[in-house]
N, C-alpha and C. Protein backbone atom coordinates (compact mmCIF):
# COMPACT_ATOMS: atom_id res chain seq x y z
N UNK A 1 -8.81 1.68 17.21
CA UNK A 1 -8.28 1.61 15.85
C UNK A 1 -9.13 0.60 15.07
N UNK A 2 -9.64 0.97 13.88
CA UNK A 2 -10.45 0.17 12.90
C UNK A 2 -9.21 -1.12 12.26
N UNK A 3 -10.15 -1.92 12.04
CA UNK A 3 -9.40 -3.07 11.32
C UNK A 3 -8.46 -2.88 10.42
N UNK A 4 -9.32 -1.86 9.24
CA UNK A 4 -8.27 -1.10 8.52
C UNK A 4 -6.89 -0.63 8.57
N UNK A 5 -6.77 0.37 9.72
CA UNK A 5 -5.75 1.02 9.90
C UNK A 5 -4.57 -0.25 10.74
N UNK A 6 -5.40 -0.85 11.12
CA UNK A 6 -4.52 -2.27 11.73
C UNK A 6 -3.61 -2.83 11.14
N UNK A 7 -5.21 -3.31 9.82
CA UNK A 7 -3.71 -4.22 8.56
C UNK A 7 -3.16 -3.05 8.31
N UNK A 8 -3.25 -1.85 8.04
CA UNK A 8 -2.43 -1.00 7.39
C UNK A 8 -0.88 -0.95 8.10
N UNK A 9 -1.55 -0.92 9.17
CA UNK A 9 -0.16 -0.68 10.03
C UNK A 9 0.98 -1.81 9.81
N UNK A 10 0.24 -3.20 10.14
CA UNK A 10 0.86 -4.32 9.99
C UNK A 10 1.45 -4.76 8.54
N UNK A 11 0.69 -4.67 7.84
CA UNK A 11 1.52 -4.34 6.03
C UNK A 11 2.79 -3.61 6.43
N UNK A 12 2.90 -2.10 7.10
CA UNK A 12 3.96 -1.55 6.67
C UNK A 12 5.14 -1.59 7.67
N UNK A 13 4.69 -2.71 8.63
CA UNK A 13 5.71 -3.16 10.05
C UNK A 13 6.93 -3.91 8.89
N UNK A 14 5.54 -5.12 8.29
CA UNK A 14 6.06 -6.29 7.25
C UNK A 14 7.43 -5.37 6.09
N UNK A 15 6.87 -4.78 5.62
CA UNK A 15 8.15 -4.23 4.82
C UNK A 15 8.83 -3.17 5.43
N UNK A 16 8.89 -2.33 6.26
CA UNK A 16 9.85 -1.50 6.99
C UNK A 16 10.71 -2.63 7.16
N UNK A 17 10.56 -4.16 8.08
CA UNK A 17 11.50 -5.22 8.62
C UNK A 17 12.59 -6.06 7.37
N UNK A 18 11.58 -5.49 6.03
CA UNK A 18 12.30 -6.17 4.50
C UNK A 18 12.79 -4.99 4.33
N UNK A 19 13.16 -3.81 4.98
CA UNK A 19 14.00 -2.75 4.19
C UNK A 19 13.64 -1.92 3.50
N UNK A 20 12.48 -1.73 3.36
CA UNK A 20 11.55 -1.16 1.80
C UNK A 20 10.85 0.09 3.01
N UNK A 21 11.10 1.15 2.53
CA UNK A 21 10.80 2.86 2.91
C UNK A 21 9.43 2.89 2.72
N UNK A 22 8.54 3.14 4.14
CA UNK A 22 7.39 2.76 3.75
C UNK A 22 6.76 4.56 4.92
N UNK A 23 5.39 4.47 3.91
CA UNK A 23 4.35 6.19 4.50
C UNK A 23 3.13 5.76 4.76
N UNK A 24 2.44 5.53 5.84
CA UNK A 24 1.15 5.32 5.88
C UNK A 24 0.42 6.74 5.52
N UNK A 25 -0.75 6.62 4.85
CA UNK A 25 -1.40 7.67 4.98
C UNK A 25 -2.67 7.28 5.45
N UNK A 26 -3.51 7.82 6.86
CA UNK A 26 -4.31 7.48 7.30
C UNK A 26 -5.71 8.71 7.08
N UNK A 27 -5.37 9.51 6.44
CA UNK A 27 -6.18 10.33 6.49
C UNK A 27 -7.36 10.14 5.75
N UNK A 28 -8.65 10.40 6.63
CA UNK A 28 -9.98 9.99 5.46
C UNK A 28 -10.25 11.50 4.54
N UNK A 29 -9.30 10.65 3.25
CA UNK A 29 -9.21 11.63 1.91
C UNK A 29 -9.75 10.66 0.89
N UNK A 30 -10.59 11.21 -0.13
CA UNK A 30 -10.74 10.45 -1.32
C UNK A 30 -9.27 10.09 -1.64
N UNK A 31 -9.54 8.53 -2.52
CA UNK A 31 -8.19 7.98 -2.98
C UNK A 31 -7.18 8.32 -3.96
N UNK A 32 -8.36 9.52 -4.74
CA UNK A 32 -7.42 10.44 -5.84
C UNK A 32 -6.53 11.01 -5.29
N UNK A 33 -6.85 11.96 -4.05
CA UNK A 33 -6.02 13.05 -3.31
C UNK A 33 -4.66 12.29 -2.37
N UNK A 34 -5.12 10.87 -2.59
CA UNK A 34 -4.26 9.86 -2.06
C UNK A 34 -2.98 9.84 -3.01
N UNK A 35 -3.66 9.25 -3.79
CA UNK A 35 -2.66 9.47 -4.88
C UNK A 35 -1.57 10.56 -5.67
N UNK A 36 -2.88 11.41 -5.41
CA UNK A 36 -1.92 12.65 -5.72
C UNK A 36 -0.79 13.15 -4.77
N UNK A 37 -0.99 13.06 -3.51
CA UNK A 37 -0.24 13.14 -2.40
C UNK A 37 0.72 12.11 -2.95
N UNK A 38 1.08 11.23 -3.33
CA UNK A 38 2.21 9.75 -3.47
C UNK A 38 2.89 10.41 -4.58
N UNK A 39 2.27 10.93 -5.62
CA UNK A 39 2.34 11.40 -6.72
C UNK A 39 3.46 12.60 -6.49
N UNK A 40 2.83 13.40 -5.91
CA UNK A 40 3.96 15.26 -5.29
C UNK A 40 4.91 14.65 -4.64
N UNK A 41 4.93 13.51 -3.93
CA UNK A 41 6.45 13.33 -3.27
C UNK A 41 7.15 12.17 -4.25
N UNK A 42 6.80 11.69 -5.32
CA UNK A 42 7.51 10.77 -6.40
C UNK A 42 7.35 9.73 -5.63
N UNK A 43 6.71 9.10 -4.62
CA UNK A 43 6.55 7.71 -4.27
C UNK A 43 6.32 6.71 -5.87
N UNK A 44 6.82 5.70 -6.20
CA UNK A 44 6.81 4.68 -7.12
C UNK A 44 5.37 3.96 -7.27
N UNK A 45 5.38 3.03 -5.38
CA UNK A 45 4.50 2.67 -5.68
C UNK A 45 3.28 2.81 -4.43
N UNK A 46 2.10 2.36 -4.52
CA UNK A 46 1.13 2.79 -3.52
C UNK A 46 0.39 1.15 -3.24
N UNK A 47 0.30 1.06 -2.11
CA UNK A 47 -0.89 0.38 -1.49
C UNK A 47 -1.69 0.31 -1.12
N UNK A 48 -3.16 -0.33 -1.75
CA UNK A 48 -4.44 0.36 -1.33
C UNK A 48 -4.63 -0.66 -0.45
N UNK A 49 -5.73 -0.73 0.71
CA UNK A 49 -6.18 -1.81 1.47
C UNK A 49 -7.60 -1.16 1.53
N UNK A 50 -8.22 -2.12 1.25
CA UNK A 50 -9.84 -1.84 1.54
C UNK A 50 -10.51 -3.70 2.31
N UNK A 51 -11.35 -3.13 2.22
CA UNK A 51 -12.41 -4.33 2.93
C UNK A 51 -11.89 -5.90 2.45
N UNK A 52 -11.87 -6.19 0.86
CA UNK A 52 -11.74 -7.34 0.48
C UNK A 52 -10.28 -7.46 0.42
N UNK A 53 -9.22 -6.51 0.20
CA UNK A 53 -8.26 -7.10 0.70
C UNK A 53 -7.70 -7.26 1.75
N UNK A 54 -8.11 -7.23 3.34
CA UNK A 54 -8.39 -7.65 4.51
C UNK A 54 -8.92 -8.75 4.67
N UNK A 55 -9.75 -9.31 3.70
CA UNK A 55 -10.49 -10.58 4.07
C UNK A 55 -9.62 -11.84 3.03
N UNK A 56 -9.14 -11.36 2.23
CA UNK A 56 -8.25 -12.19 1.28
C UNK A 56 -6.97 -12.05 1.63
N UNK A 57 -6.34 -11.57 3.00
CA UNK A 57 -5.31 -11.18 3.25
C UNK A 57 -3.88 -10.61 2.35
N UNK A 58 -4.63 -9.96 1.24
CA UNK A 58 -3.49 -9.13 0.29
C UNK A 58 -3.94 -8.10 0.26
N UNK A 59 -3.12 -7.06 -0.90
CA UNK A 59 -3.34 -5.55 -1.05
C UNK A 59 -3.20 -5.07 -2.18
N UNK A 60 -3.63 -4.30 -2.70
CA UNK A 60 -3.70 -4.07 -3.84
C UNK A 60 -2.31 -3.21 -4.14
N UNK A 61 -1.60 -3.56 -5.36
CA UNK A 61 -0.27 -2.71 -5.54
C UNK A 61 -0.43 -2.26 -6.94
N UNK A 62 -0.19 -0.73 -6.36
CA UNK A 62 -0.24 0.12 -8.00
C UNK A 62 1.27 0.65 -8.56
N UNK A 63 1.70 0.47 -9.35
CA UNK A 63 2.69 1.14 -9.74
C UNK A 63 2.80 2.54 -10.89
N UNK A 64 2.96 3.32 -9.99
CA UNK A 64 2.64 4.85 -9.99
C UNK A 64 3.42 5.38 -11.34
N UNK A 65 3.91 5.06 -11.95
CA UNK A 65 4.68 4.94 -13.25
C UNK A 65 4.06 4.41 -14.08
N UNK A 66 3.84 3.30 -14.17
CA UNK A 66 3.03 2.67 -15.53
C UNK A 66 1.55 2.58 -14.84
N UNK A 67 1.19 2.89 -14.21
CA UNK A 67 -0.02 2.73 -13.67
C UNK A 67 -1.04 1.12 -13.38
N UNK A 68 0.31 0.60 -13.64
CA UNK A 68 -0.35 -1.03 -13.33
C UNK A 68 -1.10 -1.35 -11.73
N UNK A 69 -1.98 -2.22 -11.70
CA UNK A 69 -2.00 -2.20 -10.45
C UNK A 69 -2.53 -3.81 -10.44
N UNK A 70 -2.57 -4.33 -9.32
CA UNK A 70 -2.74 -5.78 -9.12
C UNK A 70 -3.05 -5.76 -7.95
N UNK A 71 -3.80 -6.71 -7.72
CA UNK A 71 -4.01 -7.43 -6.12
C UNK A 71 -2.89 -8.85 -5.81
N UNK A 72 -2.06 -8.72 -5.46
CA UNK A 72 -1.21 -9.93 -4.93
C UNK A 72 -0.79 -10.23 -3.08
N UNK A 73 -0.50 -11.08 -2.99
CA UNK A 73 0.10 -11.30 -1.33
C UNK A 73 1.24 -10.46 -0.97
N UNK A 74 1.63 -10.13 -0.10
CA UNK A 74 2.60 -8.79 0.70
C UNK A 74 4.28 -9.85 0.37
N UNK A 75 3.89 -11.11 0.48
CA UNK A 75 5.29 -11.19 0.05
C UNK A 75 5.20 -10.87 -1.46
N UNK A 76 4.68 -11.49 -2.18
CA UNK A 76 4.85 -10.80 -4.11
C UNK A 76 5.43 -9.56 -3.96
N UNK A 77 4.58 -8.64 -3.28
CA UNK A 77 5.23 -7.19 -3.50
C UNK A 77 6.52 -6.85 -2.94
N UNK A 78 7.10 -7.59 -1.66
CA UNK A 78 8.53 -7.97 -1.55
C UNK A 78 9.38 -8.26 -2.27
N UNK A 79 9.21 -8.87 -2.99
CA UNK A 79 9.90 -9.83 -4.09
C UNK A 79 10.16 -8.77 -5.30
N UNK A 80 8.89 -8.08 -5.48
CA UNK A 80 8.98 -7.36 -6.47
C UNK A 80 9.64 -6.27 -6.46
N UNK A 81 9.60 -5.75 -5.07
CA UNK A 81 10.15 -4.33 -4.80
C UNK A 81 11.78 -5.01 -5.06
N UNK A 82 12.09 -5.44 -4.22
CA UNK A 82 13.78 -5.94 -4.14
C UNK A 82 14.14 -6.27 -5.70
C-alpha cells in the first residue's frame, strides 16, 4: 500500500471514530470523475489528499455545494462537520 492510500485510510479511521459517514475512493481516476462520482451520490463534502498534504499532515476539504475548498487539519474538518 502507497503512502497515499495509508493516510487515506487513516483520515477516514479518524472520522468514522467522530461519527461522520465516510467513502474512500481509491480508484486511479482523474479527480473530475472523482468528483463527479461524490457529486451522483449527493456526498456534501470531499477530501482530497495528495503529496503536500501528507507532508503538512492535513487535507484538503471541498465543499461540494458552494464549492469552497481549503486546506486545514482533520480536526478543523471535525469541528466543522459536527
Amino acid at each position: 500500500m502507497n503512502t497515499k492510500c495509508g493516510y487515506a485510510l487513516d483520515v477516514a479511521t479518524t472520522l468514522r471514530e467522530n461519527s461522520i459517514n465516510t467513502e474512500v475512493f481509491l480508484e486511479d481516476k482523474k479527480l473530475k470523475a472523482k468528483f463527479k462520482y461524490a457529486d451522483k451520490l449527493c456526498i456534501p463534502y470531499v477530501i482530497v489528499i495528495g503529496e503536500e498534504e501528507i507532508l503538512k499532515n492535513e487535507v484538503t476539504f471541498k465543499n461540494m455545494v458552494s464549492g469552497e475548498q481549503k486546506t486545514v487539519s482533520l480536526e478543523e474538518i471535525i469541528k466543522e462537520i459536527r
